[in-house]
C-alpha atoms as a PDB file:
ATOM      1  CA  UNK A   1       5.913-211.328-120.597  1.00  0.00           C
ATOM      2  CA  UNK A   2       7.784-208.170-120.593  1.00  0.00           C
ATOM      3  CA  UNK A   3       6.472-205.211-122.955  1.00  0.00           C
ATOM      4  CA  UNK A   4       8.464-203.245-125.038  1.00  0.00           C
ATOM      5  CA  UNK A   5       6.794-199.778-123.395  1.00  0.00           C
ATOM      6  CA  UNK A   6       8.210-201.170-120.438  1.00  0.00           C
ATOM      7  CA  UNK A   7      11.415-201.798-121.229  1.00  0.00           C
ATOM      8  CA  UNK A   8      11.678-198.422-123.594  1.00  0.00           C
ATOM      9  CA  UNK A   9      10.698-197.094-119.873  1.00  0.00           C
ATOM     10  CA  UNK A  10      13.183-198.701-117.946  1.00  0.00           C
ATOM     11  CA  UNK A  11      16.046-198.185-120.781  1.00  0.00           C
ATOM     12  CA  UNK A  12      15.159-194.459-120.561  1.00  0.00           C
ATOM     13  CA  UNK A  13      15.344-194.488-116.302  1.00  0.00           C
ATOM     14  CA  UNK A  14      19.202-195.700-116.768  1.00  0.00           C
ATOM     15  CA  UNK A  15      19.947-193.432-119.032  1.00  0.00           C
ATOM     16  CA  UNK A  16      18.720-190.503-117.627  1.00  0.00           C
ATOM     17  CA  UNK A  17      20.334-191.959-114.351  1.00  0.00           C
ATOM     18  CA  UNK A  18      23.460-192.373-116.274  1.00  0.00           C
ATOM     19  CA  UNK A  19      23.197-188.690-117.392  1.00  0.00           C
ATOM     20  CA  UNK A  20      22.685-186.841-114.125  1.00  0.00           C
ATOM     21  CA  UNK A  21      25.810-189.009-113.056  1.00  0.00           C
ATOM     22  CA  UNK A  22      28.067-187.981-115.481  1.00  0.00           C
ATOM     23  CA  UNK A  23      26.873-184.330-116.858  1.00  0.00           C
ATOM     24  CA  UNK A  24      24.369-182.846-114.095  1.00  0.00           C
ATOM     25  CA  UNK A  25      24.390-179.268-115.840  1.00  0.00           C
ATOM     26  CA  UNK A  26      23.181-181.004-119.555  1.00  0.00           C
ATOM     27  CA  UNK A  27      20.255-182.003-118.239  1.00  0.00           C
ATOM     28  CA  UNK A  28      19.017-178.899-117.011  1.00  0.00           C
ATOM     29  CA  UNK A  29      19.709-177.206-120.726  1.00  0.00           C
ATOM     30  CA  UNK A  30      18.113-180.311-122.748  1.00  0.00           C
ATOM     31  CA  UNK A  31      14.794-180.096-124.004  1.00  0.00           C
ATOM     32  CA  UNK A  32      11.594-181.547-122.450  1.00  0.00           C
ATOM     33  CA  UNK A  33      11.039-184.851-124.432  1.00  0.00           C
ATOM     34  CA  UNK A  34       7.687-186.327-124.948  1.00  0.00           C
ATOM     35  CA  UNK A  35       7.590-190.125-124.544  1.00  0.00           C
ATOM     36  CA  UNK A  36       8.260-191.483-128.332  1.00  0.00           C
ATOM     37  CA  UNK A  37       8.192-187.983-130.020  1.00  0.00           C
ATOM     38  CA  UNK A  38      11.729-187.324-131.740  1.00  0.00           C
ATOM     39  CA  UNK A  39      12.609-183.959-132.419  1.00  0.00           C
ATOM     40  CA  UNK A  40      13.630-182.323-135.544  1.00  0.00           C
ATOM     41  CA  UNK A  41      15.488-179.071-135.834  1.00  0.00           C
ATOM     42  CA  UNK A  42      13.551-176.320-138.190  1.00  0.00           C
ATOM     43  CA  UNK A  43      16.326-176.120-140.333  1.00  0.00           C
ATOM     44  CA  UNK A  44      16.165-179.766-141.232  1.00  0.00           C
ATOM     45  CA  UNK A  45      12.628-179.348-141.997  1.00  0.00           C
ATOM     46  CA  UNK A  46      11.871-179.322-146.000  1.00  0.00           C
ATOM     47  CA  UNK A  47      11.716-175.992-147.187  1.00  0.00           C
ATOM     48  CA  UNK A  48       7.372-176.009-147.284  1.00  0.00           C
ATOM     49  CA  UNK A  49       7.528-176.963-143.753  1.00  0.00           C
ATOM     50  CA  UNK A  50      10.145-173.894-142.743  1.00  0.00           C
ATOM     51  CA  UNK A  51       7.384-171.396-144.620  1.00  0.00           C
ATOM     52  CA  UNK A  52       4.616-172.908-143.007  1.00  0.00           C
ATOM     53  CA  UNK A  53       6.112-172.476-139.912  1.00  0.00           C
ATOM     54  CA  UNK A  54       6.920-169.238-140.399  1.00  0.00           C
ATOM     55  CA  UNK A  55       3.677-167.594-141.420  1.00  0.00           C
ATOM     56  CA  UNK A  56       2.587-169.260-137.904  1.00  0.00           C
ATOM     57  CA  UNK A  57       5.534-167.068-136.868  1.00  0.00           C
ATOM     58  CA  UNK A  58       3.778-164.369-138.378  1.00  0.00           C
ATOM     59  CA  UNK A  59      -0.068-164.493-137.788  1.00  0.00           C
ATOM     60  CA  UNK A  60      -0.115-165.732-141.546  1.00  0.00           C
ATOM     61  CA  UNK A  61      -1.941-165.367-144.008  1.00  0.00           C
ATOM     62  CA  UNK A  62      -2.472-169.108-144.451  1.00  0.00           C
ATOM     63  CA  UNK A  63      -3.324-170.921-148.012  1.00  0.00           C
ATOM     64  CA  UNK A  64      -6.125-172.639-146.407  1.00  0.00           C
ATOM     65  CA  UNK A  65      -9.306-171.534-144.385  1.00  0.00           C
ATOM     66  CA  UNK A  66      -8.509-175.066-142.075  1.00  0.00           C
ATOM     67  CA  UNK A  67      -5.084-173.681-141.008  1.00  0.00           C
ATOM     68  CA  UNK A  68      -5.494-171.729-137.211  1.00  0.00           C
ATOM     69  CA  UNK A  69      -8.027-174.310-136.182  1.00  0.00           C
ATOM     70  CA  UNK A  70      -8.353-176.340-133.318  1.00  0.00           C
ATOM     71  CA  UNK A  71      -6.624-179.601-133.260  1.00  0.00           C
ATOM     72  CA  UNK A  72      -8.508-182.066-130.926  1.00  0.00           C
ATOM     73  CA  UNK A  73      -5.668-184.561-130.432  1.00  0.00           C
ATOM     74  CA  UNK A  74      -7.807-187.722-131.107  1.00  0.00           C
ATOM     75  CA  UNK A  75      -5.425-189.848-131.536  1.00  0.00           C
ATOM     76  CA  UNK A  76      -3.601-188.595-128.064  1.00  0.00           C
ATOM     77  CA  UNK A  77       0.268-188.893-129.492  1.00  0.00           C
ATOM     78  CA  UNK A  78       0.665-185.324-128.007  1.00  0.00           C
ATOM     79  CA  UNK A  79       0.857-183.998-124.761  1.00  0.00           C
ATOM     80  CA  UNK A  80      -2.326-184.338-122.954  1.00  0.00           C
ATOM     81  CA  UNK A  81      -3.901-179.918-123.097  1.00  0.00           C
ATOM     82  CA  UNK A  82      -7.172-178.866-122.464  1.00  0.00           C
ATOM     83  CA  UNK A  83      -9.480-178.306-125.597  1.00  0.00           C
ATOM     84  CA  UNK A  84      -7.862-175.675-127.566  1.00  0.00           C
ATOM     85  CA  UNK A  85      -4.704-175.599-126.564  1.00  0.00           C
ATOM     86  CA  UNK A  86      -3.768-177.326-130.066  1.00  0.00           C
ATOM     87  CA  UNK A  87      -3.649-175.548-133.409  1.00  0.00           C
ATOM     88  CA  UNK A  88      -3.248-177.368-136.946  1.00  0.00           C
ATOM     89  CA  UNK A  89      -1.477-175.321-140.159  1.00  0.00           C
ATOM     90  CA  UNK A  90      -1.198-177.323-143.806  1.00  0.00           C
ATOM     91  CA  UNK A  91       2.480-177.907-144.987  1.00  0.00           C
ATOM     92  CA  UNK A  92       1.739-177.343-148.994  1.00  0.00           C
ATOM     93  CA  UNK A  93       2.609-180.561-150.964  1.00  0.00           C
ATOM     94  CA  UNK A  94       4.212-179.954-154.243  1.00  0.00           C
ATOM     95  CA  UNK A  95       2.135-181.696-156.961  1.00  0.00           C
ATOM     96  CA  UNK A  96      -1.199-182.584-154.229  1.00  0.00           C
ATOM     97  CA  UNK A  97      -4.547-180.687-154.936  1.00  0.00           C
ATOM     98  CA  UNK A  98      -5.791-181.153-151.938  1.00  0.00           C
ATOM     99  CA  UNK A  99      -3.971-180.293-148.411  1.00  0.00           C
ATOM    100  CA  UNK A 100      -2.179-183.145-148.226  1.00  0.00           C
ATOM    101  CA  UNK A 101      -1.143-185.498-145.201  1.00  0.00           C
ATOM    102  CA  UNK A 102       1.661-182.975-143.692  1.00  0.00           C
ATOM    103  CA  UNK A 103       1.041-180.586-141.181  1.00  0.00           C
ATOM    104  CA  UNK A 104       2.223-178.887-138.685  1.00  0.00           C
ATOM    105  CA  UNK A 105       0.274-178.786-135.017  1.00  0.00           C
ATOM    106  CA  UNK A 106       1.296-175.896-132.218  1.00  0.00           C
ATOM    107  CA  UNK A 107       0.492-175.550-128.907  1.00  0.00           C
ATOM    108  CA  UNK A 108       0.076-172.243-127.021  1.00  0.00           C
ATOM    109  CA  UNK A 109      -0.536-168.479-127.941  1.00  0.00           C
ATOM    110  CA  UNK A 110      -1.082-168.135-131.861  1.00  0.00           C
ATOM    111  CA  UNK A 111       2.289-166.227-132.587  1.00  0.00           C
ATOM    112  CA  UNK A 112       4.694-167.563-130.035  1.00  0.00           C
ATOM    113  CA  UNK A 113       3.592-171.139-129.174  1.00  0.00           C
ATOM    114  CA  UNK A 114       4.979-172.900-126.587  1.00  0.00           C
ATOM    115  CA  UNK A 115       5.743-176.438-128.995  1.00  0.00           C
ATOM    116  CA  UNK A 116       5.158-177.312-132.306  1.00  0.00           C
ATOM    117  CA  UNK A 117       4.825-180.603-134.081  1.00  0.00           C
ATOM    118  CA  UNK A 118       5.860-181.585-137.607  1.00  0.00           C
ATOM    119  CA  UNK A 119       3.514-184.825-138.989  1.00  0.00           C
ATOM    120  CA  UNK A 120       4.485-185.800-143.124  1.00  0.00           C
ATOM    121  CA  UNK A 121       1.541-189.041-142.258  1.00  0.00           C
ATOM    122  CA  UNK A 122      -1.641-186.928-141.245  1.00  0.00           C
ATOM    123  CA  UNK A 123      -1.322-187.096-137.271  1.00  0.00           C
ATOM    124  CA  UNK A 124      -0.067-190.871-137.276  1.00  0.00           C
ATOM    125  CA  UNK A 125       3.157-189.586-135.872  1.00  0.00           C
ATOM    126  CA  UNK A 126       4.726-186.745-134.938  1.00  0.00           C
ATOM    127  CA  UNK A 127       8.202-184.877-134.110  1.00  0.00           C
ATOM    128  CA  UNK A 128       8.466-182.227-132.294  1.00  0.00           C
ATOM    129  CA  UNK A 129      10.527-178.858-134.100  1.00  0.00           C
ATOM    130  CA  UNK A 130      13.577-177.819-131.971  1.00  0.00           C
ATOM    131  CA  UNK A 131      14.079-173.935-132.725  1.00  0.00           C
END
């Protein structure tokens, strides 16, 4: 029985194929993609998200001691980093008392990190932000 990861794999092979075929200099200028991460562009983010990345942007400060800390990747839906590499920030939620399920998770120096993630489910999916 064939497996939908495999055929999601394969799919992606002819396509890619298909791609370098037809428009060699695109692929060099697209983004790295992450195997079932979508990507969202920042300005398509709600407008909590767009400040929260911002202060990241910025150093802060951050409504919440939590936000700068490490983000283990448990789950392992990101990128496979060493220990560390991974910081979480809270998205405020209109209306929630509590931080909320949205968050945004970076990767790389504090300031200028090399990827971010946007997650509205608490780390149960993610897309990554296109600048």
């Amino acid at each position: 029985m064939v497996r939908s990861s495999e055929v999601k794999l394969v799919l992606t092979g002819f396509l890619l194929l298909l791609g370098l075929a037809f428009n060699p200099p695109a692929l060099a200028k697209a983004p790295v993609a992450e195997p079932g991460i979508v990507s969202v562009a920042l300005s398509e983010l709600p407008a909590p998200a767009r400040e929260t990345y911002r202060l990241i942007e910025q150093g802060g400060p951050f409504p919440y001691e939590k936000d700068g800390s490490v983000f283990g990747n448990r789950e392992r839906l990101l990128p496979a980093e060493k220990r560390g590499y991974y910081k979480e920030y809270t998205v405020v939620t209109p209306g929630v008392r509590n931080r909320g399920l949205q968050r945004i998770v970076c990767g790389g120096p504090a300031r200028m990190p090399d990827v971010c993630y946007y997650t509205v489910d608490h780390y149960a999916s993610f897309r990554r932000i296109a600048r």
